[in-house]
C-alpha atoms as a PDB file:
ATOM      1  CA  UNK A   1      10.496  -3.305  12.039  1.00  0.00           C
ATOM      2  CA  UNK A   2       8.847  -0.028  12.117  1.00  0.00           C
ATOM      3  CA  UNK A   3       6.209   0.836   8.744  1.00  0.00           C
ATOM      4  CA  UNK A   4       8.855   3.714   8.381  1.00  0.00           C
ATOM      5  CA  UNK A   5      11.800   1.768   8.024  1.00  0.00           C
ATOM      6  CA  UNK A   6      10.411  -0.943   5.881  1.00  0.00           C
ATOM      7  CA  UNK A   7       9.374   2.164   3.526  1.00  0.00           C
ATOM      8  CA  UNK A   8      12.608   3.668   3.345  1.00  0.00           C
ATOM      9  CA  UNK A   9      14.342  -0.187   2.888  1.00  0.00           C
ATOM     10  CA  UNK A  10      12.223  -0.949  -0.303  1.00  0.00           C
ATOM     11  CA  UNK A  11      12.910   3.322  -1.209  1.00  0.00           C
ATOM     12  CA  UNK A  12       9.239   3.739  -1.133  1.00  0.00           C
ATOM     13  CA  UNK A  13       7.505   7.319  -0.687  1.00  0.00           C
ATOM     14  CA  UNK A  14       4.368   7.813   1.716  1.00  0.00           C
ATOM     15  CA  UNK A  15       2.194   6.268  -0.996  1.00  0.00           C
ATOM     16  CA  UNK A  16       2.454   3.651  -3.184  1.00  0.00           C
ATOM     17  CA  UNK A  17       0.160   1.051  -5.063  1.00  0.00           C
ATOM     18  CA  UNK A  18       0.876  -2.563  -5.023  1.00  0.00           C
ATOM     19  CA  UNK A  19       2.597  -2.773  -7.821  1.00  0.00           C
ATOM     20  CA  UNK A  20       4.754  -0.104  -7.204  1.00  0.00           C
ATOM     21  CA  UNK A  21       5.443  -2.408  -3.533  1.00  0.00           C
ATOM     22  CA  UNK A  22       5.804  -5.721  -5.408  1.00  0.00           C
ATOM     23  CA  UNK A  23       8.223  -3.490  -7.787  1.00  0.00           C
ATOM     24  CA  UNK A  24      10.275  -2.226  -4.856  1.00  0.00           C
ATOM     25  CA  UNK A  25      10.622  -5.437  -3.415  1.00  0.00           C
ATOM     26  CA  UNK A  26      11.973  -7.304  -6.536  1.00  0.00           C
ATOM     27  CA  UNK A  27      14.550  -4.724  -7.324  1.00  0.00           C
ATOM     28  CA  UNK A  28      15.517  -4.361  -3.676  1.00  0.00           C
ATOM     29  CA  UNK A  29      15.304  -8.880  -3.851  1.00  0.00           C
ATOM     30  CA  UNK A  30      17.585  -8.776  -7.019  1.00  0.00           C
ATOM     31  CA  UNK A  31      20.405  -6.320  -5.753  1.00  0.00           C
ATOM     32  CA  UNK A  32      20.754  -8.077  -2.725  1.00  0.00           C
ATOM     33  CA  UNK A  33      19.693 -11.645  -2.579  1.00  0.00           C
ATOM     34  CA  UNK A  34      22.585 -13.568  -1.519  1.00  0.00           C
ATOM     35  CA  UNK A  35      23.493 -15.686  -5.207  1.00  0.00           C
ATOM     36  CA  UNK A  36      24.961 -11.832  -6.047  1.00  0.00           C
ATOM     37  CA  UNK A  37      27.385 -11.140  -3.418  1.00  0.00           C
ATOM     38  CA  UNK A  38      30.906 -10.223  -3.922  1.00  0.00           C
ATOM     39  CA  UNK A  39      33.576 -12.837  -3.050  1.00  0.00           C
ATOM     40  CA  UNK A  40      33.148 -13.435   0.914  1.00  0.00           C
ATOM     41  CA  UNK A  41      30.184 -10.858   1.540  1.00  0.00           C
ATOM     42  CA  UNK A  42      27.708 -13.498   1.434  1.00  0.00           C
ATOM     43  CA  UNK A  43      26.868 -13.205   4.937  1.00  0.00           C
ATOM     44  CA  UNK A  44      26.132  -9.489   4.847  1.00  0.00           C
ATOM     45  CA  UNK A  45      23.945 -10.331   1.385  1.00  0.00           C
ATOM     46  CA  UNK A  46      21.656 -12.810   3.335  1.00  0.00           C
ATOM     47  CA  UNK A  47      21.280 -10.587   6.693  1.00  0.00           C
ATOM     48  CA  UNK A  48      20.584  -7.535   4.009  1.00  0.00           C
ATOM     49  CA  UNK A  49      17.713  -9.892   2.089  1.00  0.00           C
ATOM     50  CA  UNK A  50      15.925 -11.110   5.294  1.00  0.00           C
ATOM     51  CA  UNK A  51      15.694  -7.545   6.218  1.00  0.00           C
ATOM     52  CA  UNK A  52      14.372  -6.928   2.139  1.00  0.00           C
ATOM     53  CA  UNK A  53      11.821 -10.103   3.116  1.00  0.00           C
ATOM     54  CA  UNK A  54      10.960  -8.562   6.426  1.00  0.00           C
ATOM     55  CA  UNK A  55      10.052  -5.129   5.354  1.00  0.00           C
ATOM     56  CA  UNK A  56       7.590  -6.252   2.247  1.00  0.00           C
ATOM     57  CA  UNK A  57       5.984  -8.578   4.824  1.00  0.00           C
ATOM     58  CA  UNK A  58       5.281  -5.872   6.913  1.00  0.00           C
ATOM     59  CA  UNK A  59       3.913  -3.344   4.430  1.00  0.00           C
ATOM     60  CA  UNK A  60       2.160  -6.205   2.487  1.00  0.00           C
ATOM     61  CA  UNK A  61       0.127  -6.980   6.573  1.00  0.00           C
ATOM     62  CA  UNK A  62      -0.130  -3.356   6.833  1.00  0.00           C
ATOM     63  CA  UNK A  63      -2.224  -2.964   3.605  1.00  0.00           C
ATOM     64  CA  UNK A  64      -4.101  -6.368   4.119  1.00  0.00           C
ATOM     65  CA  UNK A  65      -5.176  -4.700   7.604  1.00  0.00           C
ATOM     66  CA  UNK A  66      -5.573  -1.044   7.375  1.00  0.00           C
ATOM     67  CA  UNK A  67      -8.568  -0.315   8.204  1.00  0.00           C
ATOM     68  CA  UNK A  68     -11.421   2.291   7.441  1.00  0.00           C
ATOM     69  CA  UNK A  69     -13.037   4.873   9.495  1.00  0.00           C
ATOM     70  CA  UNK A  70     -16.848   4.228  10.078  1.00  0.00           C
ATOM     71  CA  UNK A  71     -18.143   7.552  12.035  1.00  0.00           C
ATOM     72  CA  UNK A  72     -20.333   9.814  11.000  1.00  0.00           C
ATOM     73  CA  UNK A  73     -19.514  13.220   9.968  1.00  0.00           C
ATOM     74  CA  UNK A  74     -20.897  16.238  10.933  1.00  0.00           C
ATOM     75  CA  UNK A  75     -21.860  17.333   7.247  1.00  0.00           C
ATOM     76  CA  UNK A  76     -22.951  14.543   4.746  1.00  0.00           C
ATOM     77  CA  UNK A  77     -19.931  13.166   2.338  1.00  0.00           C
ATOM     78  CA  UNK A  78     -20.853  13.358  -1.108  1.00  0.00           C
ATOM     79  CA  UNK A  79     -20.895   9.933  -2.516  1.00  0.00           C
ATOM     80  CA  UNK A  80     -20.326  10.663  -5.421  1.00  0.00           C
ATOM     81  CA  UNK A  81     -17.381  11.886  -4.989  1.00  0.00           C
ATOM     82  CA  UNK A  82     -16.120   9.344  -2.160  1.00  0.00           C
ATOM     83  CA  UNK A  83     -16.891   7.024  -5.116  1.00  0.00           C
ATOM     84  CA  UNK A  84     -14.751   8.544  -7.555  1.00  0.00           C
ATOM     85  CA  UNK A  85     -12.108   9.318  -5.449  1.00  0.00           C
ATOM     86  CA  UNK A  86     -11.509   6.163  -5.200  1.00  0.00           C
ATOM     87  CA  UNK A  87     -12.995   3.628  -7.309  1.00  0.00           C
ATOM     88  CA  UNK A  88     -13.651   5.608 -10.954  1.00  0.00           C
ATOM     89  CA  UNK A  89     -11.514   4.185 -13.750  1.00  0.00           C
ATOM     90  CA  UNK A  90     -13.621   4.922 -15.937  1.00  0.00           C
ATOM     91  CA  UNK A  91     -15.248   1.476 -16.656  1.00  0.00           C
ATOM     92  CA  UNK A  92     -18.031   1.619 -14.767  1.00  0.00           C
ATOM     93  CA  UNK A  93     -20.408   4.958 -13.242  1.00  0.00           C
ATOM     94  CA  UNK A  94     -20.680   6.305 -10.001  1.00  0.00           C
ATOM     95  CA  UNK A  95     -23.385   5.614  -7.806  1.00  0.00           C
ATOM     96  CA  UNK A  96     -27.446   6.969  -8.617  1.00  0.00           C
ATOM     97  CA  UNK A  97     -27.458  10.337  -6.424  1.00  0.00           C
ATOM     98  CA  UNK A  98     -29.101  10.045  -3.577  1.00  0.00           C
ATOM     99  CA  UNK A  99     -33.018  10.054  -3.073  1.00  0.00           C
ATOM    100  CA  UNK A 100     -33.223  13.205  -1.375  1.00  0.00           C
ATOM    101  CA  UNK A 101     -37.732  12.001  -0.441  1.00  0.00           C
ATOM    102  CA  UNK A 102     -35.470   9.748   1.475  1.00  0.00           C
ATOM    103  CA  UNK A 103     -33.887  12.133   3.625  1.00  0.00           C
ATOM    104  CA  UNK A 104     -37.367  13.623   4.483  1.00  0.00           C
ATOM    105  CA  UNK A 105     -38.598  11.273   7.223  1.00  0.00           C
END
């Protein structure tokens, strides 16, 4: 199963948090899990829920393995604002700016 189609199975959009994934999957899990079905459409249920199961397995490995890219740019990233993009909540501060003596060797 394709990223794509476990996406569109669970009615997610292009980005989503885990909750909103763990979310998707239960209401997906409770319209289809095989106690619900109709009067002889169990069958369909259970083939329709292992494909539920399949598709949150694959986004959940997907987000346990993305990975980051570590290259250089050609013009410094501000950290700051790497930082806050996606770590501020508010809670804690950013990161001291950098030492710019540093930069000077």
């Amino acid at each position: 199963m394709t990223l794509e189609e476990a996406r569109k199975l669970l009615g997610l959009d292009l980005k989503a948090t885990r909750k909103e994934i763990r979310a998707a999957y239960r209401r997906a899990a409770r319209r289809w899990h095989p106690d619900r079905a109709p009067a002889r459409r169990e069958e369909e249920y259970r083939e329709k829920m292992q494909q539920v199961n399949a598709a949150y397995q694959r986004i959940i490995q997907f987000i346990e393995e993305y990975r980051f890219e570590l290259v250089d740019r050609s013009s410094p990233e501000d950290v700051q604002q790497w930082w806050q993009d996606r770590f501020f909540s508010g809670v804690w501060t950013p990161p001291p700016p950098p030492d710019p003596e540093e930069d000077q060797e």
